[in-house]
Protein backbone atom coordinates (compact mmCIF):
# COMPACT_ATOMS: atom_id res chain seq x y z
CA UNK A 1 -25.45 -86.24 5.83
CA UNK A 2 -22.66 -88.95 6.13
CA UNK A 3 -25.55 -91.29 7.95
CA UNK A 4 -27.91 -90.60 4.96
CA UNK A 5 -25.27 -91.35 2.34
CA UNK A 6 -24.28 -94.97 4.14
CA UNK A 7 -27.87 -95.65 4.19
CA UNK A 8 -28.09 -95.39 0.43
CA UNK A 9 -24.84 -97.18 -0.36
CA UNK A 10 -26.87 -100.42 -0.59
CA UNK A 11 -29.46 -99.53 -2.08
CA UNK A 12 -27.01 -98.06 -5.07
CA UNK A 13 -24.64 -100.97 -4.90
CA UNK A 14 -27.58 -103.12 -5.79
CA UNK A 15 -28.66 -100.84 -8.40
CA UNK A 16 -25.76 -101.20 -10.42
CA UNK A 17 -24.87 -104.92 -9.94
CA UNK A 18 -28.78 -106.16 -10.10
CA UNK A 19 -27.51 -109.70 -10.72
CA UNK A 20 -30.98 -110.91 -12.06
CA UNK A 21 -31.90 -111.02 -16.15
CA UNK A 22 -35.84 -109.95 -14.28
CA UNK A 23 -36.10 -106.07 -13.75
CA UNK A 24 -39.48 -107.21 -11.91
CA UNK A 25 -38.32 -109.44 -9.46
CA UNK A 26 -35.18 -107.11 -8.87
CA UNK A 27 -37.98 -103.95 -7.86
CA UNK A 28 -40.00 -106.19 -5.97
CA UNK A 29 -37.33 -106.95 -3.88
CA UNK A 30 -36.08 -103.32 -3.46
CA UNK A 31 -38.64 -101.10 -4.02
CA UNK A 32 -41.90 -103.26 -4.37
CA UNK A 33 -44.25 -99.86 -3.93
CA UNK A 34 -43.38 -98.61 -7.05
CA UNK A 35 -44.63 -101.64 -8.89
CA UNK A 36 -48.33 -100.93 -10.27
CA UNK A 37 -49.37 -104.22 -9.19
CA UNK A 38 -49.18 -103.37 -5.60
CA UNK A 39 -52.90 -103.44 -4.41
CA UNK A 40 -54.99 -99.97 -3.44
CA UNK A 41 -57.42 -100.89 -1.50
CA UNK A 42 -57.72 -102.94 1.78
CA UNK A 43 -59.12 -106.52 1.68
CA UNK A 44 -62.80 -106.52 1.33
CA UNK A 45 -63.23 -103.27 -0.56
CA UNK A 46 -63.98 -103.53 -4.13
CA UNK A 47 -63.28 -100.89 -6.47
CA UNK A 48 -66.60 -99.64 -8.98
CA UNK A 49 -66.05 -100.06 -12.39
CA UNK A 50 -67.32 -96.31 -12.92
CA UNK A 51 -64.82 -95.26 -10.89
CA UNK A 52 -62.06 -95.77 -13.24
CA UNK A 53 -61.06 -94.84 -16.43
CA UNK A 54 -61.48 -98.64 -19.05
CA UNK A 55 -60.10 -99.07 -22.32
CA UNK A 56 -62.37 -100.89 -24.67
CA UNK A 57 -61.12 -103.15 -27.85
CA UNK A 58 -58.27 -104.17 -29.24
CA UNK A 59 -57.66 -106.53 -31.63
CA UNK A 60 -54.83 -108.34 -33.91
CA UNK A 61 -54.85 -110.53 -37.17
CA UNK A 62 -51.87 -112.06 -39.36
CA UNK A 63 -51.10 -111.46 -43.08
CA UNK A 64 -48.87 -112.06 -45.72
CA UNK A 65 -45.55 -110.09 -43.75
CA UNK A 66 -46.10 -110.69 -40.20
CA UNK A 67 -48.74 -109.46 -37.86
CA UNK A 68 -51.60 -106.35 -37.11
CA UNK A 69 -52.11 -104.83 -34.05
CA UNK A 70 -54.91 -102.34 -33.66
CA UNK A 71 -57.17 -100.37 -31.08
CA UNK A 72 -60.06 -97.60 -30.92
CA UNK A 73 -59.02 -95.09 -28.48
CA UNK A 74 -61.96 -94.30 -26.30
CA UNK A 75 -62.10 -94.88 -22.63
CA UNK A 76 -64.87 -94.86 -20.40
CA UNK A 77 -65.92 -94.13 -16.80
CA UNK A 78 -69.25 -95.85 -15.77
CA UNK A 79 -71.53 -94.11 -18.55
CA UNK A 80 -69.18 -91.26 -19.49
CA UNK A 81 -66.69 -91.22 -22.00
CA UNK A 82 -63.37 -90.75 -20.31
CA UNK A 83 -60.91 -90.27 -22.94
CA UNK A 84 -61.30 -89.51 -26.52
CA UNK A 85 -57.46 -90.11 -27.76
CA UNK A 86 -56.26 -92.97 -25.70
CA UNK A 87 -53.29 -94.93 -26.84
CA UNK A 88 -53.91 -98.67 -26.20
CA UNK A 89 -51.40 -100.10 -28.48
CA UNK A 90 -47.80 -99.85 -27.75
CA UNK A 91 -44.44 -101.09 -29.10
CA UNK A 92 -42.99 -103.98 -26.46
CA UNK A 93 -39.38 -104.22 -28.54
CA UNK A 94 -38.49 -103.83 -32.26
CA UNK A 95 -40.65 -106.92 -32.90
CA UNK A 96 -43.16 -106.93 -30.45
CA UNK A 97 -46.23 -104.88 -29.79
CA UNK A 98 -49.15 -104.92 -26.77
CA UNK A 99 -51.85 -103.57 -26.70
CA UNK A 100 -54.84 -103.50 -23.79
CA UNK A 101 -58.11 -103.46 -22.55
CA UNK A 102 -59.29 -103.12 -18.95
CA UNK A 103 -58.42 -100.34 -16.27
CA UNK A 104 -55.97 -97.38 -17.90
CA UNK A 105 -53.88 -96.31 -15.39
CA UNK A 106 -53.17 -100.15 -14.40
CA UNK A 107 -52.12 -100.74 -17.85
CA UNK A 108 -50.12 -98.14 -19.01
CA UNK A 109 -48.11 -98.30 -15.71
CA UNK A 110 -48.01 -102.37 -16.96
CA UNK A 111 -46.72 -101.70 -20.82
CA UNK A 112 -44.07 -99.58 -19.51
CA UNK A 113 -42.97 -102.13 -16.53
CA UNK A 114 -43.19 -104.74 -19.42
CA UNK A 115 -40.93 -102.50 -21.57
CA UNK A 116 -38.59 -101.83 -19.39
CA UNK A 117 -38.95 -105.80 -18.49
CA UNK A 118 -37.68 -106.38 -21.84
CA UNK A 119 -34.72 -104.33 -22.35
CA UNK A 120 -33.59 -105.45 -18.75
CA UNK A 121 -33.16 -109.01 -19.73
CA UNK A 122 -31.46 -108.02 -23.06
CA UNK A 123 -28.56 -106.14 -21.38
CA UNK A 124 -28.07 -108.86 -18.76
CA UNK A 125 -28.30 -111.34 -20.48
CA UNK A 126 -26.71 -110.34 -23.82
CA UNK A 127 -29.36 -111.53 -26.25
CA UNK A 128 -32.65 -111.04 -26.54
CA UNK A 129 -35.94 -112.83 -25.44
CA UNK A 130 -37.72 -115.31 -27.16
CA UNK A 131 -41.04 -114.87 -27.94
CA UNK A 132 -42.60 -117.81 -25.69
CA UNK A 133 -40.60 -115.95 -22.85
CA UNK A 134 -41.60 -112.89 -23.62
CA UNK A 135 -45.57 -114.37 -23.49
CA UNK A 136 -44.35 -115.72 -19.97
CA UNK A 137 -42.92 -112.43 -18.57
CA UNK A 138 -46.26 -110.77 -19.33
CA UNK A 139 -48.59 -113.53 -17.67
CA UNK A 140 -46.17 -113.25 -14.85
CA UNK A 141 -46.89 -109.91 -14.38
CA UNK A 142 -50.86 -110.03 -14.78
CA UNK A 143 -50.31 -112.71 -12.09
CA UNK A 144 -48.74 -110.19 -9.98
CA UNK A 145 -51.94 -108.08 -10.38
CA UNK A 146 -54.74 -110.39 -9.45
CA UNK A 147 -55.46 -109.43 -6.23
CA UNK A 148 -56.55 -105.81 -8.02
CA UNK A 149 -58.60 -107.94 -10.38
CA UNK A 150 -60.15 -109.06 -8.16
CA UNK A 151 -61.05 -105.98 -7.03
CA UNK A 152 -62.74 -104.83 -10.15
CA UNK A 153 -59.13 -103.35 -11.41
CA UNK A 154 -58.38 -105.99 -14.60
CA UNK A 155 -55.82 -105.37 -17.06
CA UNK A 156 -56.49 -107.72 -20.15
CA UNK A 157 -53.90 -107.22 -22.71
CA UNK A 158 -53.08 -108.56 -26.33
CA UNK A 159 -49.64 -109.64 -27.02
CA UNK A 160 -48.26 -109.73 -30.92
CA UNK A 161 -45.04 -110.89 -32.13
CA UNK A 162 -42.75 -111.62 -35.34
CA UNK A 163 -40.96 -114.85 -34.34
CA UNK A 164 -38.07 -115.29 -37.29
CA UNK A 165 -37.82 -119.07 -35.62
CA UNK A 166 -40.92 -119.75 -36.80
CA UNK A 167 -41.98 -121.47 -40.23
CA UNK A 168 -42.28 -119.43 -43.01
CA UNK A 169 -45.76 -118.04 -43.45
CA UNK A 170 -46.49 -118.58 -39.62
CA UNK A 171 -44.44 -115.76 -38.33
CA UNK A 172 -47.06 -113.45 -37.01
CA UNK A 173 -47.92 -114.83 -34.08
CA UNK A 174 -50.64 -113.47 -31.69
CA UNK A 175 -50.99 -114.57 -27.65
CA UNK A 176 -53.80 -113.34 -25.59
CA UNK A 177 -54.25 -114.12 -21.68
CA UNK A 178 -57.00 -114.11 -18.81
CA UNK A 179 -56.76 -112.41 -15.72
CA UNK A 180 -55.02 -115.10 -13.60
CA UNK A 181 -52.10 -114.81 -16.43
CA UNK A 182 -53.42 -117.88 -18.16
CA UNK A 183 -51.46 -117.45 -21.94
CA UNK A 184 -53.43 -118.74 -24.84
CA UNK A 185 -52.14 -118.69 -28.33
CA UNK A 186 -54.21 -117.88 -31.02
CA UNK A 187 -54.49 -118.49 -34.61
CA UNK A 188 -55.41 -115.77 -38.07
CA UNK A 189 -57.06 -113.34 -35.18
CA UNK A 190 -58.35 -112.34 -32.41
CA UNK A 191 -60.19 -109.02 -29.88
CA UNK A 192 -60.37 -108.39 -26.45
CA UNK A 193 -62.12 -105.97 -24.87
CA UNK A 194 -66.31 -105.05 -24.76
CA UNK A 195 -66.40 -104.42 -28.02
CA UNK A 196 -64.67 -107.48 -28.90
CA UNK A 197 -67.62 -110.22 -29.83
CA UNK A 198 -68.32 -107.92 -32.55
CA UNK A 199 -64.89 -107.57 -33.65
CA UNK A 200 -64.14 -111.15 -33.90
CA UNK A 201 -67.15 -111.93 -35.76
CA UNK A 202 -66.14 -109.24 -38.20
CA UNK A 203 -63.05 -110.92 -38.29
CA UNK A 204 -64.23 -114.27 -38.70
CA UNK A 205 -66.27 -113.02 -41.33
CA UNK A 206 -63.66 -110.83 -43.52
CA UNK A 207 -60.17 -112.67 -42.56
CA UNK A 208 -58.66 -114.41 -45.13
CA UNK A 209 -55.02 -116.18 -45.51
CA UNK A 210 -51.71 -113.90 -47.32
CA UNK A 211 -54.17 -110.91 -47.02
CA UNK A 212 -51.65 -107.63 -48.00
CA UNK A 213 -51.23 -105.13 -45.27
CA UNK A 214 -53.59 -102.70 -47.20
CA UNK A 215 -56.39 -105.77 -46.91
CA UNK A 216 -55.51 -106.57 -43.13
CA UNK A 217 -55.50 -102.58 -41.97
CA UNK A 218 -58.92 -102.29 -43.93
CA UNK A 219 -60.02 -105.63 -41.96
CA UNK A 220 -58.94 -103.87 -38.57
CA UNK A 221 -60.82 -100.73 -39.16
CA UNK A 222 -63.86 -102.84 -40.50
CA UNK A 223 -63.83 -104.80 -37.52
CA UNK A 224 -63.49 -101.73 -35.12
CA UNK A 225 -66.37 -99.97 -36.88
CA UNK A 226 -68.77 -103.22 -36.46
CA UNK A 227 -67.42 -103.16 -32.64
CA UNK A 228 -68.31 -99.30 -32.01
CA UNK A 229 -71.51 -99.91 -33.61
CA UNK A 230 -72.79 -102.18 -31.41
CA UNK A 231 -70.92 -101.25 -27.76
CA UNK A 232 -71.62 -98.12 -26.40
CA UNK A 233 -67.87 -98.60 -25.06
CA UNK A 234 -65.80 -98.49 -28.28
CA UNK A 235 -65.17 -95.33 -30.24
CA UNK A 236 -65.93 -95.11 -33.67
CA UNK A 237 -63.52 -92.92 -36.00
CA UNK A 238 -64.42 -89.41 -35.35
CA UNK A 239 -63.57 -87.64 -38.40
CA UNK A 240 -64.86 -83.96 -37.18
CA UNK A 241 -61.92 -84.04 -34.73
CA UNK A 242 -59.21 -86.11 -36.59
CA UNK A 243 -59.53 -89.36 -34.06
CA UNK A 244 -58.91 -92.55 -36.13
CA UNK A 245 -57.92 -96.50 -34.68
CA UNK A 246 -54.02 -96.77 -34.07
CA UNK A 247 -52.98 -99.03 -36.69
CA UNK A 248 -49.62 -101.15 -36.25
CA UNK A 249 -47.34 -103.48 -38.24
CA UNK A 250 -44.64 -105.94 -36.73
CA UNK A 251 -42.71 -107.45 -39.90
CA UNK A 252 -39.07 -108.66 -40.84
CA UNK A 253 -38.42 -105.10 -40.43
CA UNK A 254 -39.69 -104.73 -37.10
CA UNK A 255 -42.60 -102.62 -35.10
CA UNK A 256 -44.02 -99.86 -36.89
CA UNK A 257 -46.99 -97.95 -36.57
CA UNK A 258 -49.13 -96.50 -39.67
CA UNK A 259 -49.00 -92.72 -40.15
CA UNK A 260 -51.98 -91.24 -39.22
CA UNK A 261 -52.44 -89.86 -43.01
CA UNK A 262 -52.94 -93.95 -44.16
CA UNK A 263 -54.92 -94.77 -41.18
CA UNK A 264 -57.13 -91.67 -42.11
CA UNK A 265 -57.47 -92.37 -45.92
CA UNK A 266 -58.49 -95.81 -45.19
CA UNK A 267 -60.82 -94.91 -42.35
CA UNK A 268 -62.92 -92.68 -45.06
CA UNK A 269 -62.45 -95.06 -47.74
CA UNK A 270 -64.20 -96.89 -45.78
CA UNK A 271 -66.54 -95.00 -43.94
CA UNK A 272 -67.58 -94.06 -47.97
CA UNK A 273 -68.36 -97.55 -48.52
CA UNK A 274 -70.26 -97.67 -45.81
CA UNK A 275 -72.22 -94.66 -47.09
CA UNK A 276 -74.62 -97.43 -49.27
CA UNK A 277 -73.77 -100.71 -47.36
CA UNK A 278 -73.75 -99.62 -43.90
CA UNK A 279 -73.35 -102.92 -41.87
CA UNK A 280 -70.21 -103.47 -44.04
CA UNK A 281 -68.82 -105.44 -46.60
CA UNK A 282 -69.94 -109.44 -47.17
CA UNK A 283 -68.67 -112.36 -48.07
CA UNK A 284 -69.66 -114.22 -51.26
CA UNK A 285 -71.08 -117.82 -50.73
């Protein structure tokens, strides 16, 4: 017993003086196998697609009070549909959200690494993380997990943001990234995922500048409808068993995430509409 507890003493000492403002770097050099960017599979094997459970599109846009962050929720294994509910859009902080596409257990294991990311550097260092560095952090850790990428195993995730720095009708502010952790800022909008060609040309098509958070949760679920109906890989709303888009908000006020009553009463306002124009609303000339 007294042999076991002198081989821990380290291990806690360093837990509770972890001298770094990175909670990555600090497990990686302590306890790198609990990372989720440590790699399955020995070099050479690559991993099928249909082996593993994907999330499909996600998507963000700015409006008039800061930035949308939305996502269907189906996942899919190879031609089956894994997961009916899934929840691809997460809170980062109070005033940043992320939300993913790619392989599920990957990502979820990399929102709440990110997460905890976060907080880590706001304790130690006092005050928290801009939102550049924040960006950073993230394509750090998709950098971390390229060898799995490269085993068929991506994780491509959308990054959204209320920067109170920024100039006044710019605060909303929306990164995306590759797989190699290349950050790319984008502008109005943007998707990621299968479905995403459609969504962005839904987007491109309805977006419009100091849109009201009614007008850019109506654009979300617009775009997500035009996405499901033309990849197999994105779920529609299904209204027989209560499964609508998660729907979130990052403002002056901070992250929050539409109740599932608004998201629903849009969804068949919509849907309605749809009911005599069914490829969706158009723009006037």
């Amino acid at each position: 017993m007294h042999g076991g507890e002198r081989q821990q003493r380290p291990t806690v000492g360093r837990v509770l003086h972890p001298g770094i403002s990175s909670f990555t770097e600090f497990l990686a050099g302590h306890r790198p196998a609990l990372l989720p960017t440590r790699r399955p599979f020995p070099d050479g094997v690559r991993a099928g697609a249909h082996q593993f459970p994907h999330g499909t599109t996600v998507l963000a846009l700015t409006y008039r009070d800061g930035v949308l962050i939305a996502g269907d929720r189906r996942a899919t294994m190879g031609n089956v549909i894994a997961q009916r509910d899934l929840e691809k859009v997460h809170p980062a902080d109070d005033y940043t959200a992320v939300a993913f596409a790619g392989t599920v257990g990957l990502a979820v294991d990399m929102v709440k690494l990110y997460q905890v990311e976060l907080t880590h550097f706001e304790k130690i260092e006092g005050i928290p993380m801009t939102l550049n560095a924040k960006a950073t952090r993230l394509a750090g850790l998709l950098r971390q997990n390229l060898g799995q990428a490269m085993q068929g195993l991506a994780v491509v995730p959308l990054l959204v943001g209320y920067d109170p720095v920024a100039p006044e009708g710019a605060k909303g502010r929306i990164f995306t990234f590759d797989v190699v952790g290349g950050t790319y800022e984008k502008p109005d909008f943007h998707a990621e995922g299968s479905g995403s060609p459609y969504a962005r040309g839904a987007l491109k098509k309805l977006f419009h500048q100091g849109m009201t958070r009614r007008d850019a949760a109506l654009t979300a679920l617009q775009a997500l409808y035009d996405a499901a109906d033309d990849d197999s890989a994105t779920g529609g709303p299904d209204l027989n068993r209560r499964i609508f888009p998660i729907v979130s908000v990052i403002t002056e006020d901070g992250f929050e995430r539409l109740p599932e009553s608004e998201t629903e009463a849009l969804t068949r306002e919509m849907i309605e509409h749809r009911s005599s124009h069914p490829d969706g609303p158009t723009v006037a000339p």
